[in-house]
PDB file of N, CA and C in Angstrom:
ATOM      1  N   UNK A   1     122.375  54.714 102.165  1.00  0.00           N
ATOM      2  CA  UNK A   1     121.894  55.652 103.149  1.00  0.00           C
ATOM      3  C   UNK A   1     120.674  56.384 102.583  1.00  0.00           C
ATOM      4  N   UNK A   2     119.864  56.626 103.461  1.00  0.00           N
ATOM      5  CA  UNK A   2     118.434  56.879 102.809  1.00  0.00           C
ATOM      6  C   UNK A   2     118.668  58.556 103.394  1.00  0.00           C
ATOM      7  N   UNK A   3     117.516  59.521 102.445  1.00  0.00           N
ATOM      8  CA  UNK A   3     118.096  60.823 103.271  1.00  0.00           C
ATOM      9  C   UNK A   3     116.531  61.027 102.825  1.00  0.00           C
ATOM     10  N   UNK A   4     116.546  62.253 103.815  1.00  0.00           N
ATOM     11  CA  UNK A   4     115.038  63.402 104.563  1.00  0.00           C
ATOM     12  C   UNK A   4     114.596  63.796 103.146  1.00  0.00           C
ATOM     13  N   UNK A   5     113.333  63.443 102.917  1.00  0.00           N
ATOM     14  CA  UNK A   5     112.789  64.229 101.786  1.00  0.00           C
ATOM     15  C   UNK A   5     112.961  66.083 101.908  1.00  0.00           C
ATOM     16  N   UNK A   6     113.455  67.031 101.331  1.00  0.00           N
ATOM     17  CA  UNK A   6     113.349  68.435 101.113  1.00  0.00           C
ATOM     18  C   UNK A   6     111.948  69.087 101.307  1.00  0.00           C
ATOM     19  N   UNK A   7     111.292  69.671 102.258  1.00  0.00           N
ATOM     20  CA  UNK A   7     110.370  70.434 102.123  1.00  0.00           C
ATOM     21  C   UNK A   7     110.171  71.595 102.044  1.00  0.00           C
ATOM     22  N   UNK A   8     109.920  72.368 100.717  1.00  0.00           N
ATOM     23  CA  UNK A   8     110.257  74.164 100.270  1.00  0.00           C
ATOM     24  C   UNK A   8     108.661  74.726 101.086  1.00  0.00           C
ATOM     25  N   UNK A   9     109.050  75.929 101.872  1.00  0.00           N
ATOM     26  CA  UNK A   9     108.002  76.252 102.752  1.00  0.00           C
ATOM     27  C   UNK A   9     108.721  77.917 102.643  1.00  0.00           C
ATOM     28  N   UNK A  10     107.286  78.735 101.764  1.00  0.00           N
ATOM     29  CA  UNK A  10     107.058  80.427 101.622  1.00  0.00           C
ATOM     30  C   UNK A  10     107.552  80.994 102.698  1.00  0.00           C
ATOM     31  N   UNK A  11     107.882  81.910 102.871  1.00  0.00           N
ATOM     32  CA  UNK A  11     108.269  82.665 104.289  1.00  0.00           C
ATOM     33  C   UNK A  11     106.624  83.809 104.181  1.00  0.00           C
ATOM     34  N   UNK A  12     105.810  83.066 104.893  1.00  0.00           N
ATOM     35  CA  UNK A  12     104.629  83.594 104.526  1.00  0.00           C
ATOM     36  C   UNK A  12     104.397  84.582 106.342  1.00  0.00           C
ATOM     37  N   UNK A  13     104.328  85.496 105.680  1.00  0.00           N
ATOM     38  CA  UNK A  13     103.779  86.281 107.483  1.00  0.00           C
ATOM     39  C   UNK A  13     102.622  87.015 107.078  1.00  0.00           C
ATOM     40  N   UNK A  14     101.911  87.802 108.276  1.00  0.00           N
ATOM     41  CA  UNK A  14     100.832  88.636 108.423  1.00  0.00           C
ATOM     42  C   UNK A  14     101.453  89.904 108.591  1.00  0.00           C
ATOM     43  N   UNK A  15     101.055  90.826 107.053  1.00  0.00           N
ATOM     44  CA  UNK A  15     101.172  92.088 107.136  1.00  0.00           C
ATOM     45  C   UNK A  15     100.526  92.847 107.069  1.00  0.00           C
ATOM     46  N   UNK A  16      99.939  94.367 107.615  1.00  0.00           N
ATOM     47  CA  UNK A  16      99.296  95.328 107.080  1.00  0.00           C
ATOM     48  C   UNK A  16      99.834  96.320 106.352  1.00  0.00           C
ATOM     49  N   UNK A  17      99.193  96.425 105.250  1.00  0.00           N
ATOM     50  CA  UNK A  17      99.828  97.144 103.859  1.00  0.00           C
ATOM     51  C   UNK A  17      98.697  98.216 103.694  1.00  0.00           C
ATOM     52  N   UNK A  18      99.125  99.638 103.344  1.00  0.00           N
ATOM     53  CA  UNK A  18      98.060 100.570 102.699  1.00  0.00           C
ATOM     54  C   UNK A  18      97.427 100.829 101.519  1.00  0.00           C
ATOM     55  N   UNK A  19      96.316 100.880 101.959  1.00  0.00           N
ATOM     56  CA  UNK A  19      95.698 101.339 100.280  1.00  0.00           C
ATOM     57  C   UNK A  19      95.484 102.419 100.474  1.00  0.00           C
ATOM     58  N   UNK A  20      95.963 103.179  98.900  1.00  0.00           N
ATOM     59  CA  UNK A  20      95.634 104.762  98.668  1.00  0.00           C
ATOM     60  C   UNK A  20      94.183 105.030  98.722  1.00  0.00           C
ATOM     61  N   UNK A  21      94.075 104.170  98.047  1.00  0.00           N
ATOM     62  CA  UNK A  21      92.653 104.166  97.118  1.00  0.00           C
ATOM     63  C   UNK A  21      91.262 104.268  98.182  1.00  0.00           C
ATOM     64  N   UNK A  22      91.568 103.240  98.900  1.00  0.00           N
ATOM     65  CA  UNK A  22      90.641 103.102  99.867  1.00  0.00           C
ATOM     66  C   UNK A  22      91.122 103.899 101.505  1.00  0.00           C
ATOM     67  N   UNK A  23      92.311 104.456 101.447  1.00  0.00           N
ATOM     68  CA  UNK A  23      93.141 105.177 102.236  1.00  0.00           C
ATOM     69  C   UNK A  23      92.169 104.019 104.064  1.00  0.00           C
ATOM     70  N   UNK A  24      93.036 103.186 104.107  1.00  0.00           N
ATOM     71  CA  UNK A  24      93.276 102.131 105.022  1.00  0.00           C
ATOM     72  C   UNK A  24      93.981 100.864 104.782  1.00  0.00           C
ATOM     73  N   UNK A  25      94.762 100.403 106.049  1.00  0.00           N
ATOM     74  CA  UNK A  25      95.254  99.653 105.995  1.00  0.00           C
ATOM     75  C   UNK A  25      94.710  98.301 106.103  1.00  0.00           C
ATOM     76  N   UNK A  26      95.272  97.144 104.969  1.00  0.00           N
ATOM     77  CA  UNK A  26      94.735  96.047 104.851  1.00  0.00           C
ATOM     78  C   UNK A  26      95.476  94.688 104.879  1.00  0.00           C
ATOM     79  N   UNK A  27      94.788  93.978 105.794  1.00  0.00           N
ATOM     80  CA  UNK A  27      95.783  92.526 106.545  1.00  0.00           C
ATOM     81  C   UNK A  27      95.935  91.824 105.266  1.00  0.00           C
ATOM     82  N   UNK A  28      96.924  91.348 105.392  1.00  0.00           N
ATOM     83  CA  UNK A  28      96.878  90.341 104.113  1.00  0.00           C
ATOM     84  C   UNK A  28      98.042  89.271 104.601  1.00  0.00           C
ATOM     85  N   UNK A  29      98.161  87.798 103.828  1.00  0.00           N
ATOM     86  CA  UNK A  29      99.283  87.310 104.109  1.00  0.00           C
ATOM     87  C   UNK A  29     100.219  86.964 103.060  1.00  0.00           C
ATOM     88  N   UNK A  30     101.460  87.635 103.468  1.00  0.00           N
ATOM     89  CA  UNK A  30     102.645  88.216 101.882  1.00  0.00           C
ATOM     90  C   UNK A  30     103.849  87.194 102.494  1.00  0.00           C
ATOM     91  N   UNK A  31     104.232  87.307 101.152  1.00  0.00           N
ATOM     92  CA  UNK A  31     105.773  86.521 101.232  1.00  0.00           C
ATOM     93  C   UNK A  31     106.517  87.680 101.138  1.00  0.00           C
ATOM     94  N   UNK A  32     107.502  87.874 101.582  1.00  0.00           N
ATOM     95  CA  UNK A  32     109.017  88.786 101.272  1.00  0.00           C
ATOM     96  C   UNK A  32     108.876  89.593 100.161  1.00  0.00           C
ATOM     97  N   UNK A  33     109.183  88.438  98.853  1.00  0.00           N
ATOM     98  CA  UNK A  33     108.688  88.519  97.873  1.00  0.00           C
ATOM     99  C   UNK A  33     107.891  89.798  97.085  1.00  0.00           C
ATOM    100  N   UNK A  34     106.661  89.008  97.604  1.00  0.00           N
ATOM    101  CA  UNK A  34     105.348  89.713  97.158  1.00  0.00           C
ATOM    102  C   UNK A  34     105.570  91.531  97.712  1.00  0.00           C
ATOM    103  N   UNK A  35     106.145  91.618  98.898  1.00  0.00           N
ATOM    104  CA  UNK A  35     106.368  92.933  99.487  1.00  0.00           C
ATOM    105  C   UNK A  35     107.026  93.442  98.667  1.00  0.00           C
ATOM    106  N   UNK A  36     108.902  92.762  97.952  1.00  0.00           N
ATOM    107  CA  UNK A  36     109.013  93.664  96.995  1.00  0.00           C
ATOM    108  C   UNK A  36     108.484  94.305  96.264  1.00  0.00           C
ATOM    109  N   UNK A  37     107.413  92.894  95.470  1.00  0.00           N
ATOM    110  CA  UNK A  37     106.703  93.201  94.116  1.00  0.00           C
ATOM    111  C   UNK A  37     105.785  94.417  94.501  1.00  0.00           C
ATOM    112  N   UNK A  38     105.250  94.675  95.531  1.00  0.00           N
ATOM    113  CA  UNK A  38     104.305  95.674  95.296  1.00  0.00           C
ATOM    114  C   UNK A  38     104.892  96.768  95.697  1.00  0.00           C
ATOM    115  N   UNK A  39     106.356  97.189  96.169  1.00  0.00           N
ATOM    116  CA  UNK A  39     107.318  98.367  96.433  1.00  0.00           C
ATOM    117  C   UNK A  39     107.477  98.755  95.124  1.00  0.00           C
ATOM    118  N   UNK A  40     107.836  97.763  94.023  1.00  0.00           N
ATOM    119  CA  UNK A  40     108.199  97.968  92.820  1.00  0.00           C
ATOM    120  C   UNK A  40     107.263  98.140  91.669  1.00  0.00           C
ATOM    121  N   UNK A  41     105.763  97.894  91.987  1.00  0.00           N
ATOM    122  CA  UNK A  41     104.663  98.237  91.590  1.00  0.00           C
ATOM    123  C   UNK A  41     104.370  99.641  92.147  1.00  0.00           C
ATOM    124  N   UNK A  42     104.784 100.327  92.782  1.00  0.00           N
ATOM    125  CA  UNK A  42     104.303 101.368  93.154  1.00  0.00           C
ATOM    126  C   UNK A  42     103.191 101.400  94.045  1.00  0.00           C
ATOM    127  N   UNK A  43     103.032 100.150  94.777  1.00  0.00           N
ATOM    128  CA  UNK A  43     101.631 100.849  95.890  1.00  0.00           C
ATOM    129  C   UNK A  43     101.070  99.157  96.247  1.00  0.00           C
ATOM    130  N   UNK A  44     100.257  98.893  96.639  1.00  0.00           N
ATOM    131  CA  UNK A  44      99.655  97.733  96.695  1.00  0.00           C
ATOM    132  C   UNK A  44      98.154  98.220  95.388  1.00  0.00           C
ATOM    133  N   UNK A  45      97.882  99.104  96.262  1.00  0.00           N
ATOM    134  CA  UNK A  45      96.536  99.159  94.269  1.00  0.00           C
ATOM    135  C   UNK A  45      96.872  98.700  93.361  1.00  0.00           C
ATOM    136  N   UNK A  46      98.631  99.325  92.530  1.00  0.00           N
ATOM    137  CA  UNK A  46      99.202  99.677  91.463  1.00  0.00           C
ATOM    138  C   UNK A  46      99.114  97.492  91.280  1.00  0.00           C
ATOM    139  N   UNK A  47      99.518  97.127  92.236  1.00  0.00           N
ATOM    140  CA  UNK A  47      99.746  95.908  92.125  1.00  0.00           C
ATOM    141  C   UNK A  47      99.103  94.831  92.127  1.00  0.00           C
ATOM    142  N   UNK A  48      97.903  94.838  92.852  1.00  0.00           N
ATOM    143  CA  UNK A  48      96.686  94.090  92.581  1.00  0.00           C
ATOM    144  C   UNK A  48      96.201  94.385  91.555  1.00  0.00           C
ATOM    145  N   UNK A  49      95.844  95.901  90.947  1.00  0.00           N
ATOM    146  CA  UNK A  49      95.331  96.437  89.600  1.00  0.00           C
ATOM    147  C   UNK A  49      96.236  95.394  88.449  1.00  0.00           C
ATOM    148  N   UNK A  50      97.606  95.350  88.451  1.00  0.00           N
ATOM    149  CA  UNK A  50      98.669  94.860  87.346  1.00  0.00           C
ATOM    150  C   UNK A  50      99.043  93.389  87.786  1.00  0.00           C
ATOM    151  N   UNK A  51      98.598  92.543  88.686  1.00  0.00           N
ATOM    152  CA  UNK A  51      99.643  91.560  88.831  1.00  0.00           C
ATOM    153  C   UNK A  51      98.474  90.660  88.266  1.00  0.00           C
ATOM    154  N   UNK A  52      99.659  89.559  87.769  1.00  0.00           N
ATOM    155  CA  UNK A  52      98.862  88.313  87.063  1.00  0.00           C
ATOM    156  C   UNK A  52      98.716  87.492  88.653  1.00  0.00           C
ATOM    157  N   UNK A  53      99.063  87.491  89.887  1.00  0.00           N
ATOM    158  CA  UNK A  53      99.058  86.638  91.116  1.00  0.00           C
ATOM    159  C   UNK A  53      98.028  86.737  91.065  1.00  0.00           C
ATOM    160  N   UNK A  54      96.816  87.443  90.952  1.00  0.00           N
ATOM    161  CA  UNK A  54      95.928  88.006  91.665  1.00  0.00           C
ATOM    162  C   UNK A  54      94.952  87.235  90.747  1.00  0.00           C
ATOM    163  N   UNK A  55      94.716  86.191  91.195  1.00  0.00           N
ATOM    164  CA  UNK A  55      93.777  85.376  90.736  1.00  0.00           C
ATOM    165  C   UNK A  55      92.411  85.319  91.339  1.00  0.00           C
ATOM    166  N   UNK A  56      91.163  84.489  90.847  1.00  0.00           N
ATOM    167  CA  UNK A  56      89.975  85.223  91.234  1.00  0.00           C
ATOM    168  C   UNK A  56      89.363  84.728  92.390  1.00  0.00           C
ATOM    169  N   UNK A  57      90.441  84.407  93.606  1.00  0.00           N
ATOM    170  CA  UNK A  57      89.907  84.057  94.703  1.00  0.00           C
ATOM    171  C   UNK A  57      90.900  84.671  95.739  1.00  0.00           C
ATOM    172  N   UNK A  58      90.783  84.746  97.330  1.00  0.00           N
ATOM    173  CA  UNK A  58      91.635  84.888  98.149  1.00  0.00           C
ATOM    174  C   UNK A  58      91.607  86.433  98.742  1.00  0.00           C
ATOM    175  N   UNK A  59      92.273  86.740  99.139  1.00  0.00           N
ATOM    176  CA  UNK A  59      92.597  87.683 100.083  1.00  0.00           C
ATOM    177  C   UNK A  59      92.569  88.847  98.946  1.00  0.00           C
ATOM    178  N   UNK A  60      93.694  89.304  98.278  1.00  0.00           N
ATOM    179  CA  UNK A  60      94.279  89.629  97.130  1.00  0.00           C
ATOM    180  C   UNK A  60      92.860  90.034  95.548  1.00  0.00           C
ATOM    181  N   UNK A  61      91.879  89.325  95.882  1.00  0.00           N
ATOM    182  CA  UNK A  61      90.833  89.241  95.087  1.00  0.00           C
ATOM    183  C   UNK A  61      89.877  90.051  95.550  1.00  0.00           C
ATOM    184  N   UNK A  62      89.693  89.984  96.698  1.00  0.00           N
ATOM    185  CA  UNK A  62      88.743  90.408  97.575  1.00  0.00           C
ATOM    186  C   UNK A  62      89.012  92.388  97.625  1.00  0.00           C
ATOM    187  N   UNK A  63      90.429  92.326  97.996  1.00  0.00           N
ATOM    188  CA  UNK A  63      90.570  94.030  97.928  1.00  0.00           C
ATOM    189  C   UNK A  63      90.035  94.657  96.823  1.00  0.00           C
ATOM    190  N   UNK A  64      91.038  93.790  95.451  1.00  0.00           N
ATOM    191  CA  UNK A  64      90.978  94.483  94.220  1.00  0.00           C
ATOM    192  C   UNK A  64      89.363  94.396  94.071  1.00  0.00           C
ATOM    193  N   UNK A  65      89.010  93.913  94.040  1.00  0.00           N
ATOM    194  CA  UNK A  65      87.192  94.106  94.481  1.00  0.00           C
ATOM    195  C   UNK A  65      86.950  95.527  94.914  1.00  0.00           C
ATOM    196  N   UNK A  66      87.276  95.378  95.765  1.00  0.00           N
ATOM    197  CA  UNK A  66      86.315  96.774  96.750  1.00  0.00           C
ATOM    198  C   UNK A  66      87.303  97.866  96.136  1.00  0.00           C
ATOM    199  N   UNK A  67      88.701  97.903  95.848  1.00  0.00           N
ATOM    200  CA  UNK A  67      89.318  99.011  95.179  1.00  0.00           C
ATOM    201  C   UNK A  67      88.953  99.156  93.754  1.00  0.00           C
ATOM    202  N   UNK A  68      88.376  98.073  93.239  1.00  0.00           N
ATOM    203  CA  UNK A  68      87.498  98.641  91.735  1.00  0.00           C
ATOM    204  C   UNK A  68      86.595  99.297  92.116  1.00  0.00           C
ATOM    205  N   UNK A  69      85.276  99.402  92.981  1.00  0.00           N
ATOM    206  CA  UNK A  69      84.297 100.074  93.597  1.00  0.00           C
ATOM    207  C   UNK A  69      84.448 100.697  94.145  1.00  0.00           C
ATOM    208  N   UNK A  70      85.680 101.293  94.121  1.00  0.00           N
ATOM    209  CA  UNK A  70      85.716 103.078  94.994  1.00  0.00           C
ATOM    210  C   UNK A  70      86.108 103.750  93.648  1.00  0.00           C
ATOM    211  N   UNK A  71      86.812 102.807  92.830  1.00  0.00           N
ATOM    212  CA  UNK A  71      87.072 104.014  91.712  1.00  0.00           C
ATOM    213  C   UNK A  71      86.137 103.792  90.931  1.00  0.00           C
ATOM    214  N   UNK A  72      85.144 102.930  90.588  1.00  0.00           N
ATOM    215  CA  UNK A  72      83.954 103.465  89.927  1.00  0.00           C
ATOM    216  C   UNK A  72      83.626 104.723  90.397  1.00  0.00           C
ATOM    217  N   UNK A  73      83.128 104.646  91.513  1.00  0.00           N
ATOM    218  CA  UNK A  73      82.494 106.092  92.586  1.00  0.00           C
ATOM    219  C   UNK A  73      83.080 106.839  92.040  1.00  0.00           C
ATOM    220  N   UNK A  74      84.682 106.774  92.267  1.00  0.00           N
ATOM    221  CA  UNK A  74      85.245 108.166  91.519  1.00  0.00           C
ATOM    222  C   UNK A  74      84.514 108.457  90.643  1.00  0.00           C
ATOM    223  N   UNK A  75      84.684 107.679  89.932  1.00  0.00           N
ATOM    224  CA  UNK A  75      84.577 108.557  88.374  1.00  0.00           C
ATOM    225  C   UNK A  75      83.316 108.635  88.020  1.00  0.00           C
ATOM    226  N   UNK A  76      82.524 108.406  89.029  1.00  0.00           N
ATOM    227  CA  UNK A  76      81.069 108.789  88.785  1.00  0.00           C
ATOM    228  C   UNK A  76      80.738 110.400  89.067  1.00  0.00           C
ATOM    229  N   UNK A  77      81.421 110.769  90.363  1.00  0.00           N
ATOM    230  CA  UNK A  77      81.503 111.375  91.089  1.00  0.00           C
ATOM    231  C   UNK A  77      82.233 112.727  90.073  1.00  0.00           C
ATOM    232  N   UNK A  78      83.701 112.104  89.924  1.00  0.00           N
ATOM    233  CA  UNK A  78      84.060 113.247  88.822  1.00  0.00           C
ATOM    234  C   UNK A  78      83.403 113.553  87.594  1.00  0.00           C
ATOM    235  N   UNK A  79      82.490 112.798  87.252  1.00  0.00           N
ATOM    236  CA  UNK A  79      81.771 112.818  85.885  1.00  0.00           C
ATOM    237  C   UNK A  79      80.524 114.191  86.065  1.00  0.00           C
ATOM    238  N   UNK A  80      79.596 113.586  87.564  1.00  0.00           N
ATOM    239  CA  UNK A  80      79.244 114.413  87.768  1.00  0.00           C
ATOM    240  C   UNK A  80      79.458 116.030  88.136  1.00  0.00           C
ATOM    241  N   UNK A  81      80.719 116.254  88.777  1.00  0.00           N
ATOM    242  CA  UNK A  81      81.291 116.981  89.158  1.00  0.00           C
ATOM    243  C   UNK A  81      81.357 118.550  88.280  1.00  0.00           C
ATOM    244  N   UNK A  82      81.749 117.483  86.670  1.00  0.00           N
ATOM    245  CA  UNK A  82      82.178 118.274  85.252  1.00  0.00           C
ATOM    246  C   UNK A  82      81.043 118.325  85.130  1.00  0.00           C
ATOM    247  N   UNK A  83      79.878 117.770  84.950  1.00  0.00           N
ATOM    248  CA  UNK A  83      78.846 118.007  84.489  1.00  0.00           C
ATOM    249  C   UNK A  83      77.957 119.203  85.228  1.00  0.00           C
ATOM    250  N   UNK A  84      78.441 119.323  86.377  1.00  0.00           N
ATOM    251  CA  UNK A  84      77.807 120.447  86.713  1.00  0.00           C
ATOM    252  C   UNK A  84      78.659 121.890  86.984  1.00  0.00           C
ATOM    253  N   UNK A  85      79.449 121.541  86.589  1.00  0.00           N
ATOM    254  CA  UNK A  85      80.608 122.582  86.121  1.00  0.00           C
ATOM    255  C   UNK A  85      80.169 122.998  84.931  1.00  0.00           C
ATOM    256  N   UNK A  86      79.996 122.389  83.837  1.00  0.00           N
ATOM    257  CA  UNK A  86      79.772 122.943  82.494  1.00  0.00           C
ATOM    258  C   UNK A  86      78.382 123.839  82.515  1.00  0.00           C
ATOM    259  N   UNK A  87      77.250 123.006  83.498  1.00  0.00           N
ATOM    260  CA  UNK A  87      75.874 123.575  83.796  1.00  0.00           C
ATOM    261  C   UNK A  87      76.018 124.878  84.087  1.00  0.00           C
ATOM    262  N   UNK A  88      76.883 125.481  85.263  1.00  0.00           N
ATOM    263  CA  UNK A  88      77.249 126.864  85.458  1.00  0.00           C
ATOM    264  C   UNK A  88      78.164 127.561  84.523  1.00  0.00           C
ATOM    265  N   UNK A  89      78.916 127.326  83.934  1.00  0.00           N
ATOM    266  CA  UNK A  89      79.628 127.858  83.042  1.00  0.00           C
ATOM    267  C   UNK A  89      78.671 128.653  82.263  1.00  0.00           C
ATOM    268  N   UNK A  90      77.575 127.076  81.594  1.00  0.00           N
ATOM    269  CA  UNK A  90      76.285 127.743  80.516  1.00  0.00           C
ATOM    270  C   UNK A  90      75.878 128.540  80.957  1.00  0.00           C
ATOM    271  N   UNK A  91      75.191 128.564  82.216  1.00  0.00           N
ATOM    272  CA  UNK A  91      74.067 129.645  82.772  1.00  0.00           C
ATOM    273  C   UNK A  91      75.323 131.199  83.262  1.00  0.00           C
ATOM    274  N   UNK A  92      76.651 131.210  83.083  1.00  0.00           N
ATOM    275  CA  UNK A  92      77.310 132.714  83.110  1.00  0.00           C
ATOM    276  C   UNK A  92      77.517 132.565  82.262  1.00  0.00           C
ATOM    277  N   UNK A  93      77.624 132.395  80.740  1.00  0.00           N
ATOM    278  CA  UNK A  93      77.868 132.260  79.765  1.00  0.00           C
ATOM    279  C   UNK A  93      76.444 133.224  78.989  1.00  0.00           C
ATOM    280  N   UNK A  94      75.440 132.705  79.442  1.00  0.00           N
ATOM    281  CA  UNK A  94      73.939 133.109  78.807  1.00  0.00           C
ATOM    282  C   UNK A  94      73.512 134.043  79.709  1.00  0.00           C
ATOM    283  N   UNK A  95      73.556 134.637  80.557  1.00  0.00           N
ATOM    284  CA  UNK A  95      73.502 135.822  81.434  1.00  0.00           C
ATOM    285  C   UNK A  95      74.230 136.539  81.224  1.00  0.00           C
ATOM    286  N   UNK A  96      75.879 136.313  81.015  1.00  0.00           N
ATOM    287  CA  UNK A  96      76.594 137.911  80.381  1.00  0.00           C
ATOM    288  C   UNK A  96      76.074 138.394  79.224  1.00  0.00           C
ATOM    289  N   UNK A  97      75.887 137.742  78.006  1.00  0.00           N
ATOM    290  CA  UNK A  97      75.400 138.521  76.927  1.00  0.00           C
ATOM    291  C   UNK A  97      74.317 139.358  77.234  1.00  0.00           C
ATOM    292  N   UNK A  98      73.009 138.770  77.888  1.00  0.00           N
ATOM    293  CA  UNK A  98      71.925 139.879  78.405  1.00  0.00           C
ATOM    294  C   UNK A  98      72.343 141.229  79.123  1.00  0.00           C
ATOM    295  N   UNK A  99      73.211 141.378  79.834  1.00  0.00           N
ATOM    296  CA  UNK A  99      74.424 141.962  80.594  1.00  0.00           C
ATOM    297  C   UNK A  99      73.747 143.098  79.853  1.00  0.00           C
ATOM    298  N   UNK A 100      75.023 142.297  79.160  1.00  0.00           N
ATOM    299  CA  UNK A 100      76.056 143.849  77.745  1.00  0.00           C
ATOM    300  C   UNK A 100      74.972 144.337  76.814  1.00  0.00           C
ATOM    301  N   UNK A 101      73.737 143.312  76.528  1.00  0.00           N
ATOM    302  CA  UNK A 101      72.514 144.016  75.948  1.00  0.00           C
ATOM    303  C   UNK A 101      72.271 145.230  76.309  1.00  0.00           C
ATOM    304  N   UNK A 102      72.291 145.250  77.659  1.00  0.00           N
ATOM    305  CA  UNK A 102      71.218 145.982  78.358  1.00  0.00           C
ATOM    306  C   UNK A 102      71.979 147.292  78.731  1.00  0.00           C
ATOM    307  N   UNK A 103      73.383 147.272  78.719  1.00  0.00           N
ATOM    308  CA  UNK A 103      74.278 148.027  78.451  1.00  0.00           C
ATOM    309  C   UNK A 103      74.205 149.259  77.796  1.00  0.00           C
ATOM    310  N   UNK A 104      74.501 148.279  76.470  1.00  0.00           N
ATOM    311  CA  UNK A 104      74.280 149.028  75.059  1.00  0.00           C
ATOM    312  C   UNK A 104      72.904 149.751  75.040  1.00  0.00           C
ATOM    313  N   UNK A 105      71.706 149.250  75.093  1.00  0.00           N
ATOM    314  CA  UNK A 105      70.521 149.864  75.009  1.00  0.00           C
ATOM    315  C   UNK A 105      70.817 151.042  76.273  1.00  0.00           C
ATOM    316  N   UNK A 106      71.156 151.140  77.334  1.00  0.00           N
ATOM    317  CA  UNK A 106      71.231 152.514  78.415  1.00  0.00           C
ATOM    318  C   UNK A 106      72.066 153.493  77.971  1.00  0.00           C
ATOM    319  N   UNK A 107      73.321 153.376  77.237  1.00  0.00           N
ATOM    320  CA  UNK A 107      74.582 154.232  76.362  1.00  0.00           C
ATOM    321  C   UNK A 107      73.542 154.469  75.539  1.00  0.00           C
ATOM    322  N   UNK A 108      72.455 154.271  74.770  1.00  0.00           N
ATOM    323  CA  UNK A 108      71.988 155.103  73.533  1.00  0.00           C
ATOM    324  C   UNK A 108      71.270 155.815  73.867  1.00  0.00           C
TER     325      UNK A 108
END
């Protein structure tokens, strides 16, 4: 008796999943699976950022793309941010002492 060759077939559907990062939702097509993995990754970022799946083509490639290029921005953004934080700090920093100069010289 001859029997049906076995054919193993993903339970692959169309989901929209959120990104923090890019704060919108993004189509992708996930297995079951893969939904755990990125519940248990903490996020879909956390999981494209960490997963070895995420090879350098596809759907999956393409986000982690554009979610590396928002957090560059960040941290351009925060870089600058501090940097001009420290700029004002200096300039009340170097204006109080003249202050209290001028202080002292009116008390004498």
């Amino acid at each position: 008796m001859k029997t049906t060759k076995r054919k193993f077939k993903p339970n692959v559907f169309k989901k929209r999943v959120y990104s923090e990062i890019l704060n919108e939702m993004i189509q992708f097509h996930l297995t079951t699976s893969t939904l755990r993995s990125i519940d248990k990754a903490g996020g879909l970022d956390n999981y494209l950022m960490k997963s070895r799946h995420v090879t350098n083509e596809g759907e999956g490639y393409d986000a982690k793309k554009r979610i590396m290029k928002v957090m560059k921005k960040q941290k351009k953004m925060e870089a600058l941010a501090a940097a001009e934080q420290a700029d004002e700090e200096i300039k009340q920093d170097s204006e109080a002492p003249e202050e209290g100069k001028s202080r002292k010289d009116d008390d004498k």
